[in-house]
Protein backbone atom coordinates (compact mmCIF):
# COMPACT_ATOMS: atom_id res chain seq x y z
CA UNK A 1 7.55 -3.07 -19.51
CA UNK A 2 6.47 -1.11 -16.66
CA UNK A 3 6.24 -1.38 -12.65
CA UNK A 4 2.85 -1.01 -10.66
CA UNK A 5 3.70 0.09 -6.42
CA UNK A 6 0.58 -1.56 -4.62
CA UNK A 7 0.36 0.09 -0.94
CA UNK A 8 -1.78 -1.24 1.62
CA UNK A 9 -1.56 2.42 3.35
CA UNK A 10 -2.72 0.82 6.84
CA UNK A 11 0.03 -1.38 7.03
CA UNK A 12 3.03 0.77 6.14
CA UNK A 13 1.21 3.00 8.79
CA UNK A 14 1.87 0.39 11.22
CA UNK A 15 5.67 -0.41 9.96
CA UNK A 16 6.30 3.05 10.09
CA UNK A 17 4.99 3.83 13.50
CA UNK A 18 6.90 0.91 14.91
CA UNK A 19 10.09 2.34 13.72
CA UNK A 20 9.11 5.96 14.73
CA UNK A 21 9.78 7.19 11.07
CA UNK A 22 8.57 9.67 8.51
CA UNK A 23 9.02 8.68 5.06
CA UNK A 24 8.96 10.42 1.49
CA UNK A 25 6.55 8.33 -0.33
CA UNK A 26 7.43 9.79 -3.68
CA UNK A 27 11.28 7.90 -2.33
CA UNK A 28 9.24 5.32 -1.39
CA UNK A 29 8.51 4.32 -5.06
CA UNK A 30 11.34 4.82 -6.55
CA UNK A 31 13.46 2.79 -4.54
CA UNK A 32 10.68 0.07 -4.38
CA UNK A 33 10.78 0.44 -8.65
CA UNK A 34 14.15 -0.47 -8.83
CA UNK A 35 15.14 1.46 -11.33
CA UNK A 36 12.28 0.08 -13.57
CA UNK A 37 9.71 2.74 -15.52
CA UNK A 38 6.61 3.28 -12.79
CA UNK A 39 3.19 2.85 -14.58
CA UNK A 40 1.72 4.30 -11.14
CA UNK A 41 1.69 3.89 -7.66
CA UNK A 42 -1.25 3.12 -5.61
CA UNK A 43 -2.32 3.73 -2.18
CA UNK A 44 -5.27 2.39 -0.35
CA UNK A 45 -6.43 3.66 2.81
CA UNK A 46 -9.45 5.01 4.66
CA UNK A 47 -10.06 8.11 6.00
CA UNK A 48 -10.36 7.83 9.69
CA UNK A 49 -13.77 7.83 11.75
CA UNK A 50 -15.88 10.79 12.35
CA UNK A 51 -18.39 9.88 14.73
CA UNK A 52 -22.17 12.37 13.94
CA UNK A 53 -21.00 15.12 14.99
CA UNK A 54 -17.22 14.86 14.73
CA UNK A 55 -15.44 15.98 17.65
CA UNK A 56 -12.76 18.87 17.36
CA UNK A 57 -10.23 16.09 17.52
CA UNK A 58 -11.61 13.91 14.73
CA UNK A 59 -12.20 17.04 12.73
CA UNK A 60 -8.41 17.57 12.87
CA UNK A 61 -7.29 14.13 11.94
CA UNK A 62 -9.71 13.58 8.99
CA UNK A 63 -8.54 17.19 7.80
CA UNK A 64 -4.85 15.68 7.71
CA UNK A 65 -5.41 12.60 6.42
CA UNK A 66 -7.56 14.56 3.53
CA UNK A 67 -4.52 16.83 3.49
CA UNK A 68 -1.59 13.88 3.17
CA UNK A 69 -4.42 12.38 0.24
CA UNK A 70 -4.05 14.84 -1.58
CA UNK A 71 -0.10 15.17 -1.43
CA UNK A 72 0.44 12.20 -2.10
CA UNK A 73 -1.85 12.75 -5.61
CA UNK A 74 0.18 15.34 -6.30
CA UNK A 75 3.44 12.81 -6.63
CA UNK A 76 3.51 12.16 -10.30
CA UNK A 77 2.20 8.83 -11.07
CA UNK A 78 0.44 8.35 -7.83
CA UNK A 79 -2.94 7.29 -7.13
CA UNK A 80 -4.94 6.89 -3.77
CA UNK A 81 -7.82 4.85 -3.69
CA UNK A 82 -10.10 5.18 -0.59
CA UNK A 83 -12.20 1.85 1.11
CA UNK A 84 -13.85 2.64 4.38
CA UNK A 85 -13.64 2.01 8.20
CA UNK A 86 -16.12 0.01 9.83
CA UNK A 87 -17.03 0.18 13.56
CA UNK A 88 -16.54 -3.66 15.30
CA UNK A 89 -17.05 -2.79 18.68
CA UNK A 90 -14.31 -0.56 20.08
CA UNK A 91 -12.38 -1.58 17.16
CA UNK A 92 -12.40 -0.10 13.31
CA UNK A 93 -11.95 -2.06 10.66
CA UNK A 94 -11.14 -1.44 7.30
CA UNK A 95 -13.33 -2.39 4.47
CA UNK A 96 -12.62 -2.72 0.46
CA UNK A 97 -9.13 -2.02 0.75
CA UNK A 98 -8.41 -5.43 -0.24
CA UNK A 99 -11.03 -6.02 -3.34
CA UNK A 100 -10.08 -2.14 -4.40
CA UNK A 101 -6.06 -3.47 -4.55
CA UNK A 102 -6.82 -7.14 -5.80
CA UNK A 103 -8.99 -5.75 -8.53
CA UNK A 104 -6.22 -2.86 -9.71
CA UNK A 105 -3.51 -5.50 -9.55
CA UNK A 106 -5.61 -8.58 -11.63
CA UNK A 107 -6.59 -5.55 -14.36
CA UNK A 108 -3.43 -4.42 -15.14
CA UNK A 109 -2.13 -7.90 -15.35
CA UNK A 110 -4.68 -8.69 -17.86
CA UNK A 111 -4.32 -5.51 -19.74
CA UNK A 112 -0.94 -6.31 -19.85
CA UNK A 113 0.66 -3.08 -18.87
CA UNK A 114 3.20 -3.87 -16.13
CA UNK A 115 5.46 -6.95 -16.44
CA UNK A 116 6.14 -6.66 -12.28
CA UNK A 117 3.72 -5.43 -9.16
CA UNK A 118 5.31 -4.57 -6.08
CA UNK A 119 3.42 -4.91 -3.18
CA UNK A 120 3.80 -3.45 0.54
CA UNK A 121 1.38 -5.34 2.37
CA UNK A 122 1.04 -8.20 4.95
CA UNK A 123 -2.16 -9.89 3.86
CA UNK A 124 -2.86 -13.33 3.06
CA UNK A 125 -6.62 -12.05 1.33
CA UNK A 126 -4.39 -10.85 -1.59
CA UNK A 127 -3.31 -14.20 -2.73
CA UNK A 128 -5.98 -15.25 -5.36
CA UNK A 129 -5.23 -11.98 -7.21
CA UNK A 130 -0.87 -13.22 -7.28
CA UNK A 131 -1.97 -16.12 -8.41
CA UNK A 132 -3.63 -14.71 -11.29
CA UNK A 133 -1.75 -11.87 -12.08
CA UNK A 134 1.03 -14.37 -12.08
CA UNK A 135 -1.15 -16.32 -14.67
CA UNK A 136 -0.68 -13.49 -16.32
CA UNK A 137 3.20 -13.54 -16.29
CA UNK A 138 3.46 -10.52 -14.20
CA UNK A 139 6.82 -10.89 -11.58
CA UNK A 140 5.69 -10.11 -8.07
CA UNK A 141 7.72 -8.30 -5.27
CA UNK A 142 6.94 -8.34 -1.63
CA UNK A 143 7.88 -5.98 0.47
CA UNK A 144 6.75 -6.91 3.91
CA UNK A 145 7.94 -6.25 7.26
CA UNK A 146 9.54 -9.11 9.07
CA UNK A 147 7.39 -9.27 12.45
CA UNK A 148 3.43 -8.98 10.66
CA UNK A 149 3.03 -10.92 7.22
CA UNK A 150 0.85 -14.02 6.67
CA UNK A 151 3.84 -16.62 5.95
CA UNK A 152 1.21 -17.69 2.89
CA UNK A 153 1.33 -14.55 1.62
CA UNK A 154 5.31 -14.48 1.79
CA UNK A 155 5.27 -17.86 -0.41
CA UNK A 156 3.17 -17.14 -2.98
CA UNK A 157 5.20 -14.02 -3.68
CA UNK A 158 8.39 -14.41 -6.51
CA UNK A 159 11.05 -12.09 -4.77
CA UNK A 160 10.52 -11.04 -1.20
CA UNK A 161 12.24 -8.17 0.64
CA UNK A 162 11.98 -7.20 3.88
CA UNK A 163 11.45 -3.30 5.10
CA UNK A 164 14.69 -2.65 7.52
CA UNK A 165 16.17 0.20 8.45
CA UNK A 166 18.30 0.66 5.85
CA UNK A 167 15.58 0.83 3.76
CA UNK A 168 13.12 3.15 5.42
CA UNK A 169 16.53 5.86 5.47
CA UNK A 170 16.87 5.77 2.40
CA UNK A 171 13.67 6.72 1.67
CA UNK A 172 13.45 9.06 5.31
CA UNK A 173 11.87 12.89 5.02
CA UNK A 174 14.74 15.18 6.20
């Protein structure tokens, strides 16, 4: 059977930054496979804010996060799937990220095409969809890092592995 890579693309953002590294997602999923066939990788994210009109600087990072998109699509066997930010005040907020990853995870468990999901993420709102897909017999992998997961979420999870540093080297852009 085959291996589905779930990436919540806001949080590896955040691991990522914390450690001051660039990564090779293409690495990325292979290492997180395991060695096991990839059906496909996913990655959910939203584009950033662009307030009406954009400023120059807004212009520039929606251009690059367009332009890493579509990279990333290029990466056989790699999908990006795109919620949207919210304004809360000051702060943005992403929105469908969640549903968009639950649903993609819960459908291929039914369908019966991947015996084990991994999943990079730190969210407890993804729990309902382990449970099922583990209803479904599907294995499930956490890869979380060690200082922001929801310690439910780390539970309800069969094998859990954190992201260190020897991991994100492996997987480093040169």
């Amino acid at each position: 059977m085959k291996i589905a890579i779930f990436i919540d693309g806001g949080y590896i953002a955040k691991v990522l930054t914390k450690h001051s590294i660039y990564i090779d997602f293409s690495l990325l999923s292979k290492e997180l496979a395991q060695g096991k066939e990839i059906l496909r990788t996913y990655y959910y994210n939203c584009l950033p804010y662009q307030s009406n009109p954009p400023t120059a600087d807004e212009k520039i990072r929606f251009s690059k996060a367009q332009k890493f998109y579509y990279a990333l699509e290029r990466f056989p066997r790699y999908e990006v799937k795109e919620g949207r930010l919210a304004k809360r005040g000051n702060e943005f907020e992403q929105k469908g990220i969640d549903t968009l990853l639950s649903i993609d995870l819960v459908n291929l468990a039914a369908s019966g095409k991947i015996s084990d999901a991994v999943l990079l993420a730190g969210d407890s709102d993804f729990i309902p969809a382990i449970k099922v897909a583990k209803g479904y017999g599907v294995n499930i992998f956490l890869y979380y890092d060690k200082d922001t997961y929801h310690n439910a979420l780390w539970q309800i999870c069969d094998e859990r592995i954190a992201i260190d540093l020897i991991l994100l080297n492996k997987v480093k852009k040169c």
